[in-house]
N, C-alpha and C. Protein backbone atom coordinates (compact mmCIF):
# COMPACT_ATOMS: atom_id res chain seq x y z
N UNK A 1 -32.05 -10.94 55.99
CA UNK A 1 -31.69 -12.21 56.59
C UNK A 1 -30.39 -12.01 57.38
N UNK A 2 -30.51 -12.31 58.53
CA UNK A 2 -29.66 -12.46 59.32
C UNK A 2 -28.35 -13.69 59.41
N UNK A 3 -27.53 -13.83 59.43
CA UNK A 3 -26.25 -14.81 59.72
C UNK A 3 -25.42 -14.24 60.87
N UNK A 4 -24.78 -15.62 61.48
CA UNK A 4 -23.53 -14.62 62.25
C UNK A 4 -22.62 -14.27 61.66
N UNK A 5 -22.80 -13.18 62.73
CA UNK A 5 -21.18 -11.63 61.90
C UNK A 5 -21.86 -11.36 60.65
N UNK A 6 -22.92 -11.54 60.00
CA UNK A 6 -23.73 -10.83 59.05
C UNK A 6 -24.92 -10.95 58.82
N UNK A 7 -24.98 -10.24 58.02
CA UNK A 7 -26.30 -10.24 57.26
C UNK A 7 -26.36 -9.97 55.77
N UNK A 8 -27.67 -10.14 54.85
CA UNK A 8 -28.14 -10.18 53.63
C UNK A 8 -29.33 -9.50 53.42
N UNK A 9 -29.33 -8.68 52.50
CA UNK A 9 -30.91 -8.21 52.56
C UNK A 9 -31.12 -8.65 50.72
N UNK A 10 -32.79 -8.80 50.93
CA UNK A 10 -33.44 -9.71 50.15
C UNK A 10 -34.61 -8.78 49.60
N UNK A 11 -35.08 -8.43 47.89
CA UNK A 11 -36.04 -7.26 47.58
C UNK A 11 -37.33 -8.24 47.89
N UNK A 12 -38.51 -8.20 47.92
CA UNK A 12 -39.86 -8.15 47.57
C UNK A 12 -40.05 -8.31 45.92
N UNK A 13 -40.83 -9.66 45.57
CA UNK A 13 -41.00 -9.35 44.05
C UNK A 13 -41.74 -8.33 43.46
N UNK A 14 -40.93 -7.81 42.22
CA UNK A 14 -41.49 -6.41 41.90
C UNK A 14 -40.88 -5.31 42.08
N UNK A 15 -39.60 -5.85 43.19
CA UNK A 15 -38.17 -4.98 43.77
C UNK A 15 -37.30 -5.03 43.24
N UNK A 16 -35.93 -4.39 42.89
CA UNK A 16 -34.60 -4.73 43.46
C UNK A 16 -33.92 -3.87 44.11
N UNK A 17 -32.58 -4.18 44.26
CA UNK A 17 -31.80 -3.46 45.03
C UNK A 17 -31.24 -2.62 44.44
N UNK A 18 -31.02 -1.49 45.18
CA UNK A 18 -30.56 -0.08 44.85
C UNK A 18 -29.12 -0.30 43.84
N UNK A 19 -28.45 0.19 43.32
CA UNK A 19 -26.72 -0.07 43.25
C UNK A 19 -26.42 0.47 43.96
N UNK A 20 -26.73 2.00 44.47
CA UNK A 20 -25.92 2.54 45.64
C UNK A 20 -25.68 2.26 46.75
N UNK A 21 -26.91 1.37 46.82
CA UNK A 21 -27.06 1.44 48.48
C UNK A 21 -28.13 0.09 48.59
N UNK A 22 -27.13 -1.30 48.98
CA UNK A 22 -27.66 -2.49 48.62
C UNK A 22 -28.74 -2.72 49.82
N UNK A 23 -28.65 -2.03 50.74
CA UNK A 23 -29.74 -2.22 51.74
C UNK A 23 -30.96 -1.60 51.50
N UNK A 24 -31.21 -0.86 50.25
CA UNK A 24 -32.51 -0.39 50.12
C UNK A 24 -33.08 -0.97 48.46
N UNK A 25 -34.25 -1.42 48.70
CA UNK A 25 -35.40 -1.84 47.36
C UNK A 25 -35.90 -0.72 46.55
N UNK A 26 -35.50 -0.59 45.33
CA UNK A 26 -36.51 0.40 44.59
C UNK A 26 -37.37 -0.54 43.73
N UNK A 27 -38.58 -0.24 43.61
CA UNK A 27 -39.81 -0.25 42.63
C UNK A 27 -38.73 -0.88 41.32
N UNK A 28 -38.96 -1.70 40.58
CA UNK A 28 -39.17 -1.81 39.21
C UNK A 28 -39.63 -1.41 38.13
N UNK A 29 -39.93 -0.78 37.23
CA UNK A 29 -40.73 -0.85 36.28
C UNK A 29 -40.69 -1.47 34.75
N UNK A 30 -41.80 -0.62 33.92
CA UNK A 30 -41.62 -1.01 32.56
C UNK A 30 -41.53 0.35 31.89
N UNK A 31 -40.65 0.51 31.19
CA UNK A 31 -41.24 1.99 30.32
C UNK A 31 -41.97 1.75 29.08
N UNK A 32 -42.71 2.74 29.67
CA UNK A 32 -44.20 2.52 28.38
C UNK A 32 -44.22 2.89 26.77
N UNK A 33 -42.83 3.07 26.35
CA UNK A 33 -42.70 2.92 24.85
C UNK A 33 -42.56 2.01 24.31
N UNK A 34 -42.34 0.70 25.38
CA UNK A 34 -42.14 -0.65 24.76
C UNK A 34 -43.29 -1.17 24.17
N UNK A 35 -44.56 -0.49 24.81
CA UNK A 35 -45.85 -0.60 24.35
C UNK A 35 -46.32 -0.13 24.56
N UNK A 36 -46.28 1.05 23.51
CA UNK A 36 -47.06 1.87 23.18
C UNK A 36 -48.77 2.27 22.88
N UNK A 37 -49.08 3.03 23.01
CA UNK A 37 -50.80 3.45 22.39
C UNK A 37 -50.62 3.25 20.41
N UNK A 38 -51.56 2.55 20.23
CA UNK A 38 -51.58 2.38 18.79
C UNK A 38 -52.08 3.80 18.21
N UNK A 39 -52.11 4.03 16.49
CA UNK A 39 -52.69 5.03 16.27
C UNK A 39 -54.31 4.84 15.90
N UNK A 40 -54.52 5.71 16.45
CA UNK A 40 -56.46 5.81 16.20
C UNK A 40 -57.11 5.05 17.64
N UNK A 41 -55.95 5.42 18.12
CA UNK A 41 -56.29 4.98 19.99
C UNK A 41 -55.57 5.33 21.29
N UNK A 42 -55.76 4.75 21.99
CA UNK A 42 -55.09 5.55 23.69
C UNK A 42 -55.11 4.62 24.38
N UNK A 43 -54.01 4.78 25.43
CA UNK A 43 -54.10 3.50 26.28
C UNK A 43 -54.11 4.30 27.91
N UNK A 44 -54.32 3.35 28.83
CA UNK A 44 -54.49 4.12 30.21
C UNK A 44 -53.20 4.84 30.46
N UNK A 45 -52.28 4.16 29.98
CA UNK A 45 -50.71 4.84 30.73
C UNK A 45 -50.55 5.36 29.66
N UNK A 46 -50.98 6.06 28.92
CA UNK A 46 -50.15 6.94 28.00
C UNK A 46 -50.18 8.66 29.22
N UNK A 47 -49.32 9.36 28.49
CA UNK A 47 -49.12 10.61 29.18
C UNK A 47 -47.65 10.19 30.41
N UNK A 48 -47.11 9.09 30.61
CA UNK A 48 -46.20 8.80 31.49
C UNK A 48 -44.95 7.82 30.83
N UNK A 49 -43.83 8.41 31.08
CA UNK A 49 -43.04 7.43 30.61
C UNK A 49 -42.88 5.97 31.21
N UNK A 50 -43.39 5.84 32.20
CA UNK A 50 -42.88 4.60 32.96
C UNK A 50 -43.94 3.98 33.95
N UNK A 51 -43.90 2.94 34.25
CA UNK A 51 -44.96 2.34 35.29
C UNK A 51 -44.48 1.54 36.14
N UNK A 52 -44.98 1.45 37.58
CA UNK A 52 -44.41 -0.05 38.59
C UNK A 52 -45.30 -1.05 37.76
N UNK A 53 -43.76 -2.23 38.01
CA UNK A 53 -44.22 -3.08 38.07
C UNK A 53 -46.20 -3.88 38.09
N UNK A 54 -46.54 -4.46 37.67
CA UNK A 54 -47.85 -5.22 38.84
C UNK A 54 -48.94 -4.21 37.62
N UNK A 55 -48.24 -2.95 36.97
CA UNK A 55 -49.26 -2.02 36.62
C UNK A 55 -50.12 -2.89 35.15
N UNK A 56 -51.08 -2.60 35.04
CA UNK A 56 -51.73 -3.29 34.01
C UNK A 56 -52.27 -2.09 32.88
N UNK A 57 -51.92 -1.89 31.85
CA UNK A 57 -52.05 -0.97 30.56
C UNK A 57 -53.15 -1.42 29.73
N UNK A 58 -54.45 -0.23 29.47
CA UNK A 58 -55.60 -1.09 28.35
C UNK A 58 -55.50 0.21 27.40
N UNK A 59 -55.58 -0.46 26.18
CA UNK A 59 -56.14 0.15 25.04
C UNK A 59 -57.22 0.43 24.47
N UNK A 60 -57.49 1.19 23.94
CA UNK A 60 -59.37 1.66 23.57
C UNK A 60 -58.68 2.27 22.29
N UNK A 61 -59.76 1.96 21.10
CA UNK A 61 -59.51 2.37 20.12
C UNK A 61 -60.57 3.51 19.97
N UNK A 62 -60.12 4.59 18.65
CA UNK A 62 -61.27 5.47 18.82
C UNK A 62 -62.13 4.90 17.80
N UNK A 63 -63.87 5.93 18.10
CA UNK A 63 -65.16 5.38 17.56
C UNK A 63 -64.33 5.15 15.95
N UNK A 64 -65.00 4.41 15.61
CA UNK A 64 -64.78 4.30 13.77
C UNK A 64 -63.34 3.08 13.42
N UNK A 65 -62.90 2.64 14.64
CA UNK A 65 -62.04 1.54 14.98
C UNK A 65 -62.08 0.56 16.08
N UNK A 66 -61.42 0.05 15.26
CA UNK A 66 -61.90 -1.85 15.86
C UNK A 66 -59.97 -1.98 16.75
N UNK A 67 -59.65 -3.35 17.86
CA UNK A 67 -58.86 -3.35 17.84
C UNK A 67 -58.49 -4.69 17.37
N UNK A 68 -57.07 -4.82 17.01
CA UNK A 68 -56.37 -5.75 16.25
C UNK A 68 -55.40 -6.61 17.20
N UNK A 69 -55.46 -7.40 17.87
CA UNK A 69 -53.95 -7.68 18.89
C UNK A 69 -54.72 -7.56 20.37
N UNK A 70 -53.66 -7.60 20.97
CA UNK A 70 -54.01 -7.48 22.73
C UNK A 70 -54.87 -6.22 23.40
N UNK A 71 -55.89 -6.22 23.55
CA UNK A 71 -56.71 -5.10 24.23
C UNK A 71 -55.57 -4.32 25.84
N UNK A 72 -55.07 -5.47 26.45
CA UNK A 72 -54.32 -4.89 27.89
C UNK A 72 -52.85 -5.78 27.61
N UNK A 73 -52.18 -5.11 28.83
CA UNK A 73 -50.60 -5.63 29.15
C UNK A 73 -50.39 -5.37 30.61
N UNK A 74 -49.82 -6.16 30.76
CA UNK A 74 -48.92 -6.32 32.33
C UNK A 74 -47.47 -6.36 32.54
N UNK A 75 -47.23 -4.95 33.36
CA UNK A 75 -45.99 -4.85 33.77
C UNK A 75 -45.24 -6.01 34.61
N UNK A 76 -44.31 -6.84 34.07
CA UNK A 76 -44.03 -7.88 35.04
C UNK A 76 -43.21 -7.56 35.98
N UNK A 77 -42.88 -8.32 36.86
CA UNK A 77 -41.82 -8.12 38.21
C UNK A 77 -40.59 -7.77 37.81
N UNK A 78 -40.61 -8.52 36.30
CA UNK A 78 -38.73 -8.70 36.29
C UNK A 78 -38.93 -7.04 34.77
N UNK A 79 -39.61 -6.26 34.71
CA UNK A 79 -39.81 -5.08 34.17
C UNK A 79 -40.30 -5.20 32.57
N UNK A 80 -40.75 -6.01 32.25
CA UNK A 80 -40.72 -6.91 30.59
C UNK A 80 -42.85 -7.01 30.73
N UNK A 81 -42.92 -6.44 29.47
CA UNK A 81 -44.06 -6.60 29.23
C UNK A 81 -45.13 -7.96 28.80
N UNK A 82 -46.33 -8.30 29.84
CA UNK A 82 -46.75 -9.64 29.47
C UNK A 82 -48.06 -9.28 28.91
N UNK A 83 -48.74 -9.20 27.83
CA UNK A 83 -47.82 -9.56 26.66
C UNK A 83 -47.10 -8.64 26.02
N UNK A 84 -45.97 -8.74 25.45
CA UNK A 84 -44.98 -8.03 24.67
C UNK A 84 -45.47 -7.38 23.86
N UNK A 85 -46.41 -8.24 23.27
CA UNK A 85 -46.67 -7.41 21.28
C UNK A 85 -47.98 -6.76 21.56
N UNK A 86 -47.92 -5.21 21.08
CA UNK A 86 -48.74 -3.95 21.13
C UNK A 86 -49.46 -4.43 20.23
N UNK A 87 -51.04 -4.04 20.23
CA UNK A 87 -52.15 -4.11 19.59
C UNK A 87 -51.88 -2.97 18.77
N UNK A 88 -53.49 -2.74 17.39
CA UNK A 88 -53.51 -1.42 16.50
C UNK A 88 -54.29 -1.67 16.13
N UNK A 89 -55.29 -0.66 16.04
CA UNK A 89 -56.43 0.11 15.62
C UNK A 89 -57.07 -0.18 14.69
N UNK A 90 -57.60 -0.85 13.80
CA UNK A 90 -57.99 -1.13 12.30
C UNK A 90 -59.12 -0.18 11.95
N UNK A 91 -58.94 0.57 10.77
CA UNK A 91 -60.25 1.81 11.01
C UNK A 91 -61.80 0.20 10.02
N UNK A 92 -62.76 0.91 10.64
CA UNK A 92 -63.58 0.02 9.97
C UNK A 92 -64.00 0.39 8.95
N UNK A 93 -64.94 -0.16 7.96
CA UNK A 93 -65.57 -0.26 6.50
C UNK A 93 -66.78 -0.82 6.70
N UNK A 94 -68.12 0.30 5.60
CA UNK A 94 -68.55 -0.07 5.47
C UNK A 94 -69.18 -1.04 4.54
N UNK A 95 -70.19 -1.37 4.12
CA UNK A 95 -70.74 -2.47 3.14
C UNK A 95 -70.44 -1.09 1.76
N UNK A 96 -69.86 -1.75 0.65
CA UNK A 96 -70.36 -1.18 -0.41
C UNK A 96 -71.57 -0.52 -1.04
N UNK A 97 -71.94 0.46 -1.86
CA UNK A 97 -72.82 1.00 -2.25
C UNK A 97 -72.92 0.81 -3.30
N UNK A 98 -74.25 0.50 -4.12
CA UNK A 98 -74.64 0.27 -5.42
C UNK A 98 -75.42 1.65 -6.33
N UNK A 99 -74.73 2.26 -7.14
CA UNK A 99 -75.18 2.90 -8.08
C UNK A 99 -76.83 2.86 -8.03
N UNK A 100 -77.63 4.13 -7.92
CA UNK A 100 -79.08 4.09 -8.78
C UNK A 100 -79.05 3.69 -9.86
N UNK A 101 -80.49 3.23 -10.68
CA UNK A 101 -80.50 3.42 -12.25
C UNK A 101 -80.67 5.04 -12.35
N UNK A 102 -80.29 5.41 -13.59
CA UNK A 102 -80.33 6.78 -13.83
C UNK A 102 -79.50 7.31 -12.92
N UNK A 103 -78.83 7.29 -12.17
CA UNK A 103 -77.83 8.02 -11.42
C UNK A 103 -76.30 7.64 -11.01
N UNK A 104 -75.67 7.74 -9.93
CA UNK A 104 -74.94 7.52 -9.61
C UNK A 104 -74.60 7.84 -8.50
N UNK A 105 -73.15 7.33 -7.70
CA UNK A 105 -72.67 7.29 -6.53
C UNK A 105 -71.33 8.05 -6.33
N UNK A 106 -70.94 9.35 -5.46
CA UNK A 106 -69.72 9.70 -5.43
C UNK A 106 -69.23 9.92 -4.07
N UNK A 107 -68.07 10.07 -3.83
CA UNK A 107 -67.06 9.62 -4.42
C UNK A 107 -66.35 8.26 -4.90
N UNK A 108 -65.43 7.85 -5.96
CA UNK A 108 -66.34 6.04 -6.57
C UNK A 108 -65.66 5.38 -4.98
N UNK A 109 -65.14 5.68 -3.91
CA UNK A 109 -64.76 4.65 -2.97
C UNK A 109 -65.81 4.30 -2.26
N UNK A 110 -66.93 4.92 -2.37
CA UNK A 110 -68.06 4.95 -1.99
C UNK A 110 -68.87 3.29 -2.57
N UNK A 111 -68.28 3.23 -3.59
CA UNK A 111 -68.93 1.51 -4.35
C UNK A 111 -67.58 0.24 -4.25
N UNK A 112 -66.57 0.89 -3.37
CA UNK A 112 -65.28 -0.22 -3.60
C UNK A 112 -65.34 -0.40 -2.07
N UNK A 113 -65.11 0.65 -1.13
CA UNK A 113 -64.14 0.28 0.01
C UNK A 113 -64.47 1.54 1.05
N UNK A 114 -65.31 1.64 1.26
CA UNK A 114 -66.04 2.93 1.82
C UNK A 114 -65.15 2.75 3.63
N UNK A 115 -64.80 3.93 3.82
CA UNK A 115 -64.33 3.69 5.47
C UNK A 115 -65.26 4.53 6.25
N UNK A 116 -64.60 4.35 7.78
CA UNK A 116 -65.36 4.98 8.83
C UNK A 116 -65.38 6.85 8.36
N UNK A 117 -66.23 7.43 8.49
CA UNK A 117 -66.02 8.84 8.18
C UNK A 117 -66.52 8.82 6.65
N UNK A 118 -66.61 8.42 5.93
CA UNK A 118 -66.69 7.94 4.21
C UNK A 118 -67.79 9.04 4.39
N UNK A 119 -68.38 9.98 3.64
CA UNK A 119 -69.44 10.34 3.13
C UNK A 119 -69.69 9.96 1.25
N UNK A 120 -71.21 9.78 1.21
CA UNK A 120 -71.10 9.35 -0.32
C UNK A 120 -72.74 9.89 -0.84
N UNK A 121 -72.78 10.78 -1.46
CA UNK A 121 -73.55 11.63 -2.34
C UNK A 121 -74.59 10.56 -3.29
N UNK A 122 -75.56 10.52 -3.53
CA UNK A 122 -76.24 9.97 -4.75
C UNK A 122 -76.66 11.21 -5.97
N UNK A 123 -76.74 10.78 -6.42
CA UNK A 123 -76.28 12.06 -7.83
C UNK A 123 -77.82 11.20 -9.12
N UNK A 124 -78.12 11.89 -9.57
CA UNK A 124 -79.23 11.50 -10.97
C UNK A 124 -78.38 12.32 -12.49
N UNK A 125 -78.58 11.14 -13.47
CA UNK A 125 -78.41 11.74 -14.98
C UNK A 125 -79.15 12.86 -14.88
N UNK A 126 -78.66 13.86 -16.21
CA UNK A 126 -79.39 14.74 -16.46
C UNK A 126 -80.81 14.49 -16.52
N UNK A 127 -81.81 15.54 -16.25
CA UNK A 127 -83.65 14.97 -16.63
C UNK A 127 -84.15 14.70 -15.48
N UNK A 128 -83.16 14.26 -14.10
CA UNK A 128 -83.56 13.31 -13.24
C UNK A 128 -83.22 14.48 -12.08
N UNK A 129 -83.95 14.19 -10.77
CA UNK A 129 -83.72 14.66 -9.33
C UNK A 129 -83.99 13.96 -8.56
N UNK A 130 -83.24 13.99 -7.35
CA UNK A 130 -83.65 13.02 -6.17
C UNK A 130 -84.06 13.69 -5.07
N UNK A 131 -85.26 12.62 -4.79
CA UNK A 131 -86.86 13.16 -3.98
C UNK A 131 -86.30 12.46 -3.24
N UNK A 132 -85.84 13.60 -1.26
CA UNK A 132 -85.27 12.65 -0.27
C UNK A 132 -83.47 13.35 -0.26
N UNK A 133 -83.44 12.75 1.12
CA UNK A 133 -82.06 12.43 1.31
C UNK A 133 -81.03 12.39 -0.19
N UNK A 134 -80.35 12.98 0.07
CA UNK A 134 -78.96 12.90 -1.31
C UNK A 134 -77.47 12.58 -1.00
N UNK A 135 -77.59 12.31 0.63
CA UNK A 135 -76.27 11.49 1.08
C UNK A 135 -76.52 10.78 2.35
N UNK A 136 -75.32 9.63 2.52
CA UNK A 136 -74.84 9.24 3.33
C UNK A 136 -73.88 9.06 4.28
N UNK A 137 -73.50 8.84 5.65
CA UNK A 137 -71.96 8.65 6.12
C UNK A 137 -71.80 7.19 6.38
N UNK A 138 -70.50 6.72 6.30
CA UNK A 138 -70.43 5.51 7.08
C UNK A 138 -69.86 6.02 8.44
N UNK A 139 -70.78 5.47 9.21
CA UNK A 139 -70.43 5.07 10.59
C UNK A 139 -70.03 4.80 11.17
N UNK A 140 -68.87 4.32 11.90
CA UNK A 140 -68.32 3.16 12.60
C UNK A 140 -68.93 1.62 12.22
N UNK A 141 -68.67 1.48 11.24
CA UNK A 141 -69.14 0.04 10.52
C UNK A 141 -70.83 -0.08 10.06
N UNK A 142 -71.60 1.21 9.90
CA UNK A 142 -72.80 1.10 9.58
C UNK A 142 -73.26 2.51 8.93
N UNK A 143 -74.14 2.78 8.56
CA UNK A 143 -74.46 3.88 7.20
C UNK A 143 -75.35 4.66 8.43
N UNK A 144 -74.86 6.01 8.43
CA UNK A 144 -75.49 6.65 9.38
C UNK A 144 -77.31 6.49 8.78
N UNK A 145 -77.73 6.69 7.68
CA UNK A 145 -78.72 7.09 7.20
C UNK A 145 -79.64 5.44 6.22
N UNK A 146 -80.45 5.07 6.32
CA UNK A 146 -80.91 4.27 5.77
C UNK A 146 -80.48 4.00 4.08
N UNK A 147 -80.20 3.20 3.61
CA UNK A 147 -80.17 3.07 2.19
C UNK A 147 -81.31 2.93 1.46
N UNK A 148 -81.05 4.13 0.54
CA UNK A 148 -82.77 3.84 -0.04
C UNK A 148 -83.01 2.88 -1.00
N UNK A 149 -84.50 2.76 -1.39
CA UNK A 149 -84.46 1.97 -2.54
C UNK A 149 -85.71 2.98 -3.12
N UNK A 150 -86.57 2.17 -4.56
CA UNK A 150 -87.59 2.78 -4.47
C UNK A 150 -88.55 2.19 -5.18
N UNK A 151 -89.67 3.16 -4.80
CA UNK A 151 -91.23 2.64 -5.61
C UNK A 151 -91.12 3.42 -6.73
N UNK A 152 -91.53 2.91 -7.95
CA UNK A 152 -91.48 3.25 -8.80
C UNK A 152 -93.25 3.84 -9.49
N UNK A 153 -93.07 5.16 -9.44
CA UNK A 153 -94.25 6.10 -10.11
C UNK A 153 -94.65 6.27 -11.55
N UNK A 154 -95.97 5.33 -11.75
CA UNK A 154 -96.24 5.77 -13.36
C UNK A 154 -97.26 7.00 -13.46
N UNK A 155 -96.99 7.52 -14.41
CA UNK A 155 -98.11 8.74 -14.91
C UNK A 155 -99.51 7.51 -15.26
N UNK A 156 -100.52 7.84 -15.03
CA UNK A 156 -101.68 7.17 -15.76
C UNK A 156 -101.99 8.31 -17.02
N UNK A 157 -102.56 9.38 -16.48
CA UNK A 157 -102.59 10.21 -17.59
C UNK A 157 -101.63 11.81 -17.53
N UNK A 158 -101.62 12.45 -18.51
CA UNK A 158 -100.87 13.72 -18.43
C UNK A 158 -101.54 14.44 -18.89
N UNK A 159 -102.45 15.41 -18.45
CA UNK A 159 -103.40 16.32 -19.08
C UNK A 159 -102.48 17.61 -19.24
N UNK A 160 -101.08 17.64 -18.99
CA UNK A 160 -100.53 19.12 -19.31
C UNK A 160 -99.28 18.48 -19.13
N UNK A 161 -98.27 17.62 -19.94
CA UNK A 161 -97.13 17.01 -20.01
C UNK A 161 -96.24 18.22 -19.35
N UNK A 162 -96.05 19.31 -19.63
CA UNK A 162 -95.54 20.48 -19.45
C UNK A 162 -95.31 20.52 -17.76
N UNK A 163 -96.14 20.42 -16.80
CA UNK A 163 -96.13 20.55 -16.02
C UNK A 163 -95.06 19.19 -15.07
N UNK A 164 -94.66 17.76 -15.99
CA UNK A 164 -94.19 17.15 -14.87
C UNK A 164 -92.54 17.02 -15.49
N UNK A 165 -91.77 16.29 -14.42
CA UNK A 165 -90.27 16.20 -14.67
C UNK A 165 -89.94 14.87 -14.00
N UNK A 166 -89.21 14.04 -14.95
CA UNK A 166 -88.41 13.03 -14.46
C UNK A 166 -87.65 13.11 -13.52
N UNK A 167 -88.02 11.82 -12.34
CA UNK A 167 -87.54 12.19 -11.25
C UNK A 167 -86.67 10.97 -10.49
N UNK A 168 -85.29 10.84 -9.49
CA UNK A 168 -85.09 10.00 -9.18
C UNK A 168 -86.07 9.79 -7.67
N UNK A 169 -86.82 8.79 -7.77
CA UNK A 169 -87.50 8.59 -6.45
C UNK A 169 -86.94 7.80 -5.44
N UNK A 170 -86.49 8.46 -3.99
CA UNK A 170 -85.91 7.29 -2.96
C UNK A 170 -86.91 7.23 -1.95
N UNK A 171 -86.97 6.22 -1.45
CA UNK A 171 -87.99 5.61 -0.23
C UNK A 171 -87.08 4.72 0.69
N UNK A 172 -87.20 4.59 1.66
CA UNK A 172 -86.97 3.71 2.86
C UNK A 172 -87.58 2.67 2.88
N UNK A 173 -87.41 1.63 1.46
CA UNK A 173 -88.14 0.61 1.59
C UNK A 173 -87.28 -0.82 1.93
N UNK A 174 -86.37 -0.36 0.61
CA UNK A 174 -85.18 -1.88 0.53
C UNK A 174 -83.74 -1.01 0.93
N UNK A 175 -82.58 -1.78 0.10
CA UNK A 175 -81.47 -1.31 0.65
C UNK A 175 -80.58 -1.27 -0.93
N UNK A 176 -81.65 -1.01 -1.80
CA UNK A 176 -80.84 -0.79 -3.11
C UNK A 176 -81.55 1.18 -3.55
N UNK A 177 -80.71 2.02 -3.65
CA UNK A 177 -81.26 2.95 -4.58
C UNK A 177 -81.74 2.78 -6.16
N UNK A 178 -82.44 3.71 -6.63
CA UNK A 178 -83.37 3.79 -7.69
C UNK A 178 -84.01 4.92 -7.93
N UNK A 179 -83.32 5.65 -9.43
CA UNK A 179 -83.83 6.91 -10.01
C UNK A 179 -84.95 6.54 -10.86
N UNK A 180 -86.37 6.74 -11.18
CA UNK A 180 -86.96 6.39 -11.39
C UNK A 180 -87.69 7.75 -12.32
N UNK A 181 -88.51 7.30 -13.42
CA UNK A 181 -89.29 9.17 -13.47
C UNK A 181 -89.98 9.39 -13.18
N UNK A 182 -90.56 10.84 -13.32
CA UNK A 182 -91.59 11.39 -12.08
C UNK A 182 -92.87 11.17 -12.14
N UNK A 183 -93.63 11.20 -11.24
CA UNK A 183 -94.59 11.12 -11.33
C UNK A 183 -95.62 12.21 -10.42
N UNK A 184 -96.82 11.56 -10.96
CA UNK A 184 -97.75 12.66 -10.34
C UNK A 184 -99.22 11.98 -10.67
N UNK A 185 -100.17 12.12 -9.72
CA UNK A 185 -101.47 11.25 -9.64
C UNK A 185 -100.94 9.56 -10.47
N UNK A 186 -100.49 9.00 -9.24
CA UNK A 186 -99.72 7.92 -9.23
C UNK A 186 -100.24 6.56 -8.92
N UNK A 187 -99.58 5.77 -9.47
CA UNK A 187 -99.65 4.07 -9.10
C UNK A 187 -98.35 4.09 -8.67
N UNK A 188 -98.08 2.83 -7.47
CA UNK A 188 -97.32 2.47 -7.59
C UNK A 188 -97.15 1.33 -8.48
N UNK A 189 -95.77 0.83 -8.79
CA UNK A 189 -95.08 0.02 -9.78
C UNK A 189 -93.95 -0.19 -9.16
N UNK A 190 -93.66 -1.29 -9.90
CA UNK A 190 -92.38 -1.63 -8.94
C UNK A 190 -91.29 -2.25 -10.29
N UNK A 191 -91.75 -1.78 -11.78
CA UNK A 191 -90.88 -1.57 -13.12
C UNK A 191 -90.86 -0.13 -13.50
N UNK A 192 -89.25 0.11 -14.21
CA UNK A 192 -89.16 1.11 -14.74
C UNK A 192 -90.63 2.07 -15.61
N UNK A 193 -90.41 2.93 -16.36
CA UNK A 193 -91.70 3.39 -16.95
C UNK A 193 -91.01 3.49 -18.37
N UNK A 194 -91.99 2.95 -18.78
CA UNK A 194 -91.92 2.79 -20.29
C UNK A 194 -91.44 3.57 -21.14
N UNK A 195 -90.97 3.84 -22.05
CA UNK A 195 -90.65 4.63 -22.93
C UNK A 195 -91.66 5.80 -23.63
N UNK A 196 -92.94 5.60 -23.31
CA UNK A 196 -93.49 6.48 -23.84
C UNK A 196 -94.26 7.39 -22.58
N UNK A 197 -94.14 6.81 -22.23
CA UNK A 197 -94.45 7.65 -20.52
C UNK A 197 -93.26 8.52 -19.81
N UNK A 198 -91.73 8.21 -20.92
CA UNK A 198 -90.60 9.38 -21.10
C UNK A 198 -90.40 10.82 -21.30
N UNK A 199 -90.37 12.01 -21.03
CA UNK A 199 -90.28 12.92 -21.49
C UNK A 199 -88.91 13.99 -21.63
């Protein structure tokens, strides 16, 4: 801006003026530790300390996390982050797991509080084996592998007892597991087997 016998110079928003040298505008920015990349994620401006003004910052969490807070931010004119408060990562969980009969579930976080990455084993009492799959992962909020349940196998007859073994049976039917005993020239059933059909 011009006056007589002087002048004024004026930045562009998103500018200010130099200290050295009031006739020239430098860029503004924000430095990007004010908001930071959460952990178990990355944001576009990470790898740089600083950004102009106008710049807009997004966060992505990694697979197996959710985010918590502001997904993006904007560098403002006057160098101050809109919004201020940094997001974070929440790792996810899956649904709990229920014990077979006759068996069990390991490791026990596997039946409390299972997280992303979680692997969890199904295991049979002694006497018992499991027919099928013998683990699972959690997923990014889902069980890589179906949860089994099962049909339950009666002996009708045993012409050579010798030959069979109690068995945990899993199927892809429901979403509860079930060690069950073995069978061989079979019915299905959908109750345990009796005590004398035990060996």
């Amino acid at each position: 801006m011009n006056y007589d016998g002087c002048y004024t110079c004026k930045c562009y928003p998103g500018y200010k003026k130099r200290a050295s040298d009031f006739k020239l505008c430098d860029r503004i920015t924000c430095v990007t530790s004010s908001w930071p990349a959460p952990s178990g994620g990355y944001s576009s401006c990470s790898g740089v300390s600083e950004v102009n003004s106008g710049t807009n910052c997004i966060v992505t969490c990694n697979r197996g996390y959710r985010i918590n807070g502001p997904s993006s931010s904007r560098c403002g004119n006057d160098g101050i982050w809109y919004p201020s408060s940094s997001p974070n990562c929440q790792v996810t969980q899956c649904s709990s797991l229920s014990p077979p009969d006759n068996g069990d579930i390991s490791p026990g976080i596997c039946k409390t509080n299972p997280l992303h990455g979680q692997s969890c084993s199904y295991e049979c009492e002694p006497g018992f084996t499991i027919v099928g799959s013998t683990s699972t992962t959690c997923d990014n909020g889902h069980w890589a592998k179906e949860i089994f349940s099962v049909k339950t196998h009666r002996n009708l007859h045993l012409e050579n007892p010798v030959r069979y073994r109690k068995q945990c049976m899993l199927t892809e039917v429901k979403r509860q597991p079930w060690c069950p005993g073995n069978q061989s020239k079979l019915q299905t059933m959908i109750v345990p087997l009796s005590p004398r059909h035990r060996l």
